[in-house]
Protein backbone atom coordinates (compact mmCIF):
# COMPACT_ATOMS: atom_id res chain seq x y z
CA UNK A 1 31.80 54.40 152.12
CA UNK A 2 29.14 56.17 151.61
CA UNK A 3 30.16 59.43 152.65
CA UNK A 4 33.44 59.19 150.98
CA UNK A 5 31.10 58.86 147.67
CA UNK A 6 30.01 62.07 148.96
CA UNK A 7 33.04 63.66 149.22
CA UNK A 8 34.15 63.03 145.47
CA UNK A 9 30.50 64.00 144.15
CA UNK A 10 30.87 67.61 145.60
CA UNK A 11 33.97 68.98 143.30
CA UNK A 12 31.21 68.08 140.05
CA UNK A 13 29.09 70.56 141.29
CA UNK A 14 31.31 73.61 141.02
CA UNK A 15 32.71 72.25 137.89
CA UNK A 16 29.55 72.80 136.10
CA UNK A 17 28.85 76.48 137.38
CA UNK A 18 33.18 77.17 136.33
CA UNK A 19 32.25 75.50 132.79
CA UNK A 20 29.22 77.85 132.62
CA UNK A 21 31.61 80.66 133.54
CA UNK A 22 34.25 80.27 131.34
CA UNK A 23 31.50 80.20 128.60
CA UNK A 24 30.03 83.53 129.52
CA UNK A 25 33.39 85.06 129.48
CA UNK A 26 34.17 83.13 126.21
CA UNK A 27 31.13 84.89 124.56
CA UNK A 28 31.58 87.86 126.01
CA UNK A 29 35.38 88.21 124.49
CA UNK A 30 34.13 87.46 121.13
CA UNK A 31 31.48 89.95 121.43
CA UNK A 32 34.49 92.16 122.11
CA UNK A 33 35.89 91.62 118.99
CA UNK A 34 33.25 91.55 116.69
CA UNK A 35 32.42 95.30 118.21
CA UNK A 36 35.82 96.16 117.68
CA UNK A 37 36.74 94.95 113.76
CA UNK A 38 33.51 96.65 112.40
CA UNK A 39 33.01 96.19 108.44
CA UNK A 40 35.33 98.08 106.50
CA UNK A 41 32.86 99.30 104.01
CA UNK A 42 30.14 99.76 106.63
CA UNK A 43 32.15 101.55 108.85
CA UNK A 44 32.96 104.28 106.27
CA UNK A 45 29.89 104.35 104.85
CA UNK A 46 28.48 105.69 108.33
CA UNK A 47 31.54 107.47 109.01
CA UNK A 48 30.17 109.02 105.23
CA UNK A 49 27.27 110.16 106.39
CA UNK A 50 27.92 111.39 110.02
CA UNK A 51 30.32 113.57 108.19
CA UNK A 52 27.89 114.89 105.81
CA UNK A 53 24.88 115.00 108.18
CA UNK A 54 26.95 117.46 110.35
CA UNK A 55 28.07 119.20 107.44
CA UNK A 56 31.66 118.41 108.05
CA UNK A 57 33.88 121.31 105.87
CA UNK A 58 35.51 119.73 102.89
CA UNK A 59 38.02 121.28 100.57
CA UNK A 60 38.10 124.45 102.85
CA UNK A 61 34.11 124.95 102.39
CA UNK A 62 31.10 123.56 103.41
CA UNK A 63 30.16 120.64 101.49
CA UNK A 64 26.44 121.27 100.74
CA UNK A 65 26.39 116.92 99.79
CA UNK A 66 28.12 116.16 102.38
CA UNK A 67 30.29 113.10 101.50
CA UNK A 68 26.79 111.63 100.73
CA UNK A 69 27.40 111.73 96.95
CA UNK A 70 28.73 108.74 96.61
CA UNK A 71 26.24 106.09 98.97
CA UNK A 72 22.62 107.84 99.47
CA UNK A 73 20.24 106.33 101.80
CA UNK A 74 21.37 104.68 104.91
CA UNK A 75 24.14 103.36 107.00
CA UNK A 76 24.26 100.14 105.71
CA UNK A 77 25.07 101.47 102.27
CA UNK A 78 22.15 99.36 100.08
CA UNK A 79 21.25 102.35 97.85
CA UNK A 80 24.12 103.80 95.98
CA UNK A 81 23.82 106.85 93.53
CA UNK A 82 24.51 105.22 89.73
CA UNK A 83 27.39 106.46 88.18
CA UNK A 84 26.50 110.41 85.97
CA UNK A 85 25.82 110.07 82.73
CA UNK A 86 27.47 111.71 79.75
CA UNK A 87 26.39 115.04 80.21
CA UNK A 88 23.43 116.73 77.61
CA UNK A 89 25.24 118.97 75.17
CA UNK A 90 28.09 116.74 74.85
CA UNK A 91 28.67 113.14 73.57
CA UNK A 92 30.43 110.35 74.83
CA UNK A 93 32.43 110.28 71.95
CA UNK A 94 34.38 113.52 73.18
CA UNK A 95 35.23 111.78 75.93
CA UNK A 96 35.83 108.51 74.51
CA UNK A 97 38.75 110.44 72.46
CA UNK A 98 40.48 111.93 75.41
CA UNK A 99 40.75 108.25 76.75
CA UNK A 100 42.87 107.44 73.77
CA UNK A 101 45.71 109.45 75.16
CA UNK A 102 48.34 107.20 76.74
CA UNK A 103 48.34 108.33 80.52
CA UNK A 104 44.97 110.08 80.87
CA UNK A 105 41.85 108.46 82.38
CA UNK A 106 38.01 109.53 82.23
CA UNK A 107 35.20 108.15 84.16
CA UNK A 108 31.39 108.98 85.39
CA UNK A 109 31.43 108.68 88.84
CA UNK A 110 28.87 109.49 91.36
CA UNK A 111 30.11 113.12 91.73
CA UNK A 112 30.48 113.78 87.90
CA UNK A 113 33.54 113.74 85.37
CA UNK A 114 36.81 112.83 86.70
CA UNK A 115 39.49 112.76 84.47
CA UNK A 116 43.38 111.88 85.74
CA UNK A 117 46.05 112.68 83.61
CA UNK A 118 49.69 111.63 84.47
CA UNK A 119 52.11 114.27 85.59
CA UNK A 120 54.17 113.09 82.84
CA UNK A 121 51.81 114.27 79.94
CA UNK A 122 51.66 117.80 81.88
CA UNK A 123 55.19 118.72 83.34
CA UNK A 124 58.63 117.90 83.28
CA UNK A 125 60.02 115.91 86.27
CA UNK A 126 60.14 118.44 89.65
CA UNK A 127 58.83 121.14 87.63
CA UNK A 128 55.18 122.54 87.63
CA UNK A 129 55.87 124.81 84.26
CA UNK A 130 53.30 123.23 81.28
CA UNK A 131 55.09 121.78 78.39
CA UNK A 132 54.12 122.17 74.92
CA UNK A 133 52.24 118.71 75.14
CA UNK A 134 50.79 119.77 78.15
CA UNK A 135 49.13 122.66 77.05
CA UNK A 136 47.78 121.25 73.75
CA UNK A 137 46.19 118.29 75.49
CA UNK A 138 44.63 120.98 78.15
CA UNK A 139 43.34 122.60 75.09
CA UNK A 140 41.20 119.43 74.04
CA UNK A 141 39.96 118.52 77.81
CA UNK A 142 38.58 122.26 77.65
CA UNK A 143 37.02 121.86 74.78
CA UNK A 144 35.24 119.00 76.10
CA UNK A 145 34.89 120.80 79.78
CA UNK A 146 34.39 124.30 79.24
CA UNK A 147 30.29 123.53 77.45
CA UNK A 148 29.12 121.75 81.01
CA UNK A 149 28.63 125.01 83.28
CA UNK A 150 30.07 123.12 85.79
CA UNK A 151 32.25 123.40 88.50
CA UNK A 152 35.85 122.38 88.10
CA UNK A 153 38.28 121.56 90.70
CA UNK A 154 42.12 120.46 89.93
CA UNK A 155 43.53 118.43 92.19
CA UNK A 156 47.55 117.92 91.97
CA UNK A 157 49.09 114.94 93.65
CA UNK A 158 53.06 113.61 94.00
CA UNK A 159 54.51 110.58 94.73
CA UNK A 160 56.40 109.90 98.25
CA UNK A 161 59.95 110.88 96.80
CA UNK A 162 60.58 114.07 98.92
CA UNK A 163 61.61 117.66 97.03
CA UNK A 164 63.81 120.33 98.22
CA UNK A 165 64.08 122.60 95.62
CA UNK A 166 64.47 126.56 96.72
CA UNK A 167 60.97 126.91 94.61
CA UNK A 168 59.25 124.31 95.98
CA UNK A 169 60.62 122.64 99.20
CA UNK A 170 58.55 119.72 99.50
CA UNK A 171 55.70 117.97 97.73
CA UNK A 172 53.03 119.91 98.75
CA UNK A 173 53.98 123.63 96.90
CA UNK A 174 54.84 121.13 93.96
CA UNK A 175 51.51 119.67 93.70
CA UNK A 176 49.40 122.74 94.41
CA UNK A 177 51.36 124.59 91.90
CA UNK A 178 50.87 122.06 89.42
CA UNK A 179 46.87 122.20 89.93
CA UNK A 180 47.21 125.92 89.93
CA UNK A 181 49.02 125.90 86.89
CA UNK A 182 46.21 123.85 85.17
CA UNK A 183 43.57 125.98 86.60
CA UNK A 184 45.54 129.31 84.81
CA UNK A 185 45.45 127.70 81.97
CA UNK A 186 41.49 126.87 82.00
CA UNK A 187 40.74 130.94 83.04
CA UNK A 188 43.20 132.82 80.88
CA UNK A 189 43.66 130.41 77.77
CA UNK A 190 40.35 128.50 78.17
CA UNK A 191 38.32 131.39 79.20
CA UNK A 192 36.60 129.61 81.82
CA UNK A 193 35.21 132.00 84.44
CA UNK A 194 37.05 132.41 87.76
CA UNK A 195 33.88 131.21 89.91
CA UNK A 196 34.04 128.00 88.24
CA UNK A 197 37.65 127.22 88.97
CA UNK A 198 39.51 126.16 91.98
CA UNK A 199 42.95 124.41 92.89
CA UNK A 200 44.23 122.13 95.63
CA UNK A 201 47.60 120.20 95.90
CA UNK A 202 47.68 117.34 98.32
CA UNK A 203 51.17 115.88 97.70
CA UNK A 204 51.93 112.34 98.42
CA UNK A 205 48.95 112.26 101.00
CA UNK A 206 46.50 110.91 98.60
CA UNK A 207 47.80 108.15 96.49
CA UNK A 208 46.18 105.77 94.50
CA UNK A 209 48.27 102.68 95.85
CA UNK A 210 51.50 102.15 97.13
CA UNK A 211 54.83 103.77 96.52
CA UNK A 212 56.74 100.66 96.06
CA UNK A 213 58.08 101.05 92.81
CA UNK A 214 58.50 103.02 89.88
CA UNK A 215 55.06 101.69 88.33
CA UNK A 216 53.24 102.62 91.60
CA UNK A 217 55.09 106.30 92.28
CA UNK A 218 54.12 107.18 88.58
CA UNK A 219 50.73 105.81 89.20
CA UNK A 220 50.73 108.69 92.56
CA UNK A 221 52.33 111.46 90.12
CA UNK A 222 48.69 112.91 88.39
CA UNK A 223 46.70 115.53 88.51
CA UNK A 224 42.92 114.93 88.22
CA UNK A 225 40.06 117.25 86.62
CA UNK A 226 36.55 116.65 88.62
CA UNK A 227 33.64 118.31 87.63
CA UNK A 228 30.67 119.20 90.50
CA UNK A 229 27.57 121.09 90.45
CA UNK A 230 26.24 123.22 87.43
CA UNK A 231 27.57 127.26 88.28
CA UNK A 232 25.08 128.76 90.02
CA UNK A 233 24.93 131.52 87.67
CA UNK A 234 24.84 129.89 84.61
CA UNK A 235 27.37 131.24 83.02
C-alpha cells in the first residue's frame, strides 16, 4: 500500500512545474502583444519626432520643424504647442467673415492658418480653370493673407473617383493643377511674391475620411491654404 500511495503522489509533482510553465509562456504571449499593438497616438507621436529629429524631407525640402510642430517635448506627447493665435496686424474678425462662406473652413492650428475651401466654390467638376466665384472669393482670402509675410502653401486634393481626361489623366495632374491655379492667382492677381508661394497636389491620397458616399467624396474634393513661417526677407 504504501508504495502504491507513492506511485500516485509522483505525477503531482510535475504537474506543478507544467502549471508554472504554461504560466510563463502565458505571460510571455501577452507581453507579445502588448509590444506589438503600441498606442496609436503614442506611436505617431514618436514616429513624429524620429522623423523630425533626423530631419526627414517633407514637401520636397527639408523641414527645418521637423513634424515637431504639432507635439513639442517628448515621446509621450504631454506638452503640445497651443493652437496660433490670430495673427498681429489682422483681426479675427477677417477671418471670422471668410467662415461665413458655405464650404470654406478656417482654423489656428499649431502650424498657423489653415483654411479649406471646397472644390466646388473654386472649379467646375473635372476642371481646374477658376470660376467667376472662385476668383472673387480668392480675392477676399488674399486680402486677409497677403498682410501676414508668411509663407503660403496650396495644397489640392480629389476624391477617389478616377479621371482620364487627355488634360489630366488621373487625379493627381487634377489636383496639382488646381493648387497651382490658386497659387497664379495669389502672384499675378494678388501680387504676392513668388518666394512666398508654393503648390502641391496630392489627389485622393490624403482624404479627410472615407469615400463612401457623395457627402464624404465632396468632403475629399478641397483645396486648403496653410500659412508657415514669416518670409525670411520680409517682404
Amino acid at each position: 500500500m504504501p508504495v502504491h500511495a507513492g506511485s500516485k503522489a509522483q505525477p503531482l509533482a510535475w504537474m506543478t512545474t507544467f502549471n508554472d510553465l504554461i504560466t510563463l509562456l502565458m505571460v510571455f504571449f501577452v507581453l507579445l502583444f502588448a509590444m506589438g499593438t503600441p498606442d496609436p497616438e503614442k506611436f505617431q507621436t514618436f514616429k513624429n519626432q524620429l522623423q523630425g529629429g533626423l530631419g526627414v524631407m517633407h514637401a520636397g525640402r527639408n523641414d527645418g520643424e521637423g513634424l515637431l510642430s504639432q507635439n513639442q517635448g517628448t515621446a509621450s506627447g504631454r506638452t503640445e504647442k497651443p493652437a496660433e493665435a490670430p495673427p498681429e496686424g489682422v483681426g479675427a474678425e477677417n477671418v471670422q467673415e471668410l467662415t461665413r462662406t458655405q464650404g470654406l473652413e478656417a482654423e489656428y492650428t499649431p502650424k498657423g492658418l489653415r483654411i479649406t475651401l471646397s472644390d466646388a466654390l473654386l472649379f467646375q467638376s473635372g476642371s481646374a480653370s477658376l470660376t467667376e466665384e472662385g476668383l472673387r472669393l480668392l480675392g477676399k482670402i488674399n486680402a486677409v493673407i497677403k498682410p501676414l509675410q508668411r509663407q503660403v502653401r496650396v495644397e489640392g486634393h480629389t476624391d477617389d473617383r478616377p479621371i482620364a481626361t487627355t488634360r489630366y489623366p488621373s487625379n493627381w495632374e487634377l489636383s496639382a493643377a488646381r493648387a497651382i491655379g490658386v497659387v497664379n492667382y495669389f502672384s499675378h492677381q494678388g501680387g504676392m511674391p513668388g518666394s512666398r508661394l508654393s503648390a502641391a497636389g496630392y489627389g485622393a491620397f490624403r482624404p479627410r475620411g472615407g469615400n463612401d458616399n457623395e457627402v464624404q467624396r465632396a468632403a475629399n474634393r478641397r483645396v486648403e491654404i496653410i500659412l508657415g513661417q514669416v518670409e525670411a526677407s520680409g517682404r
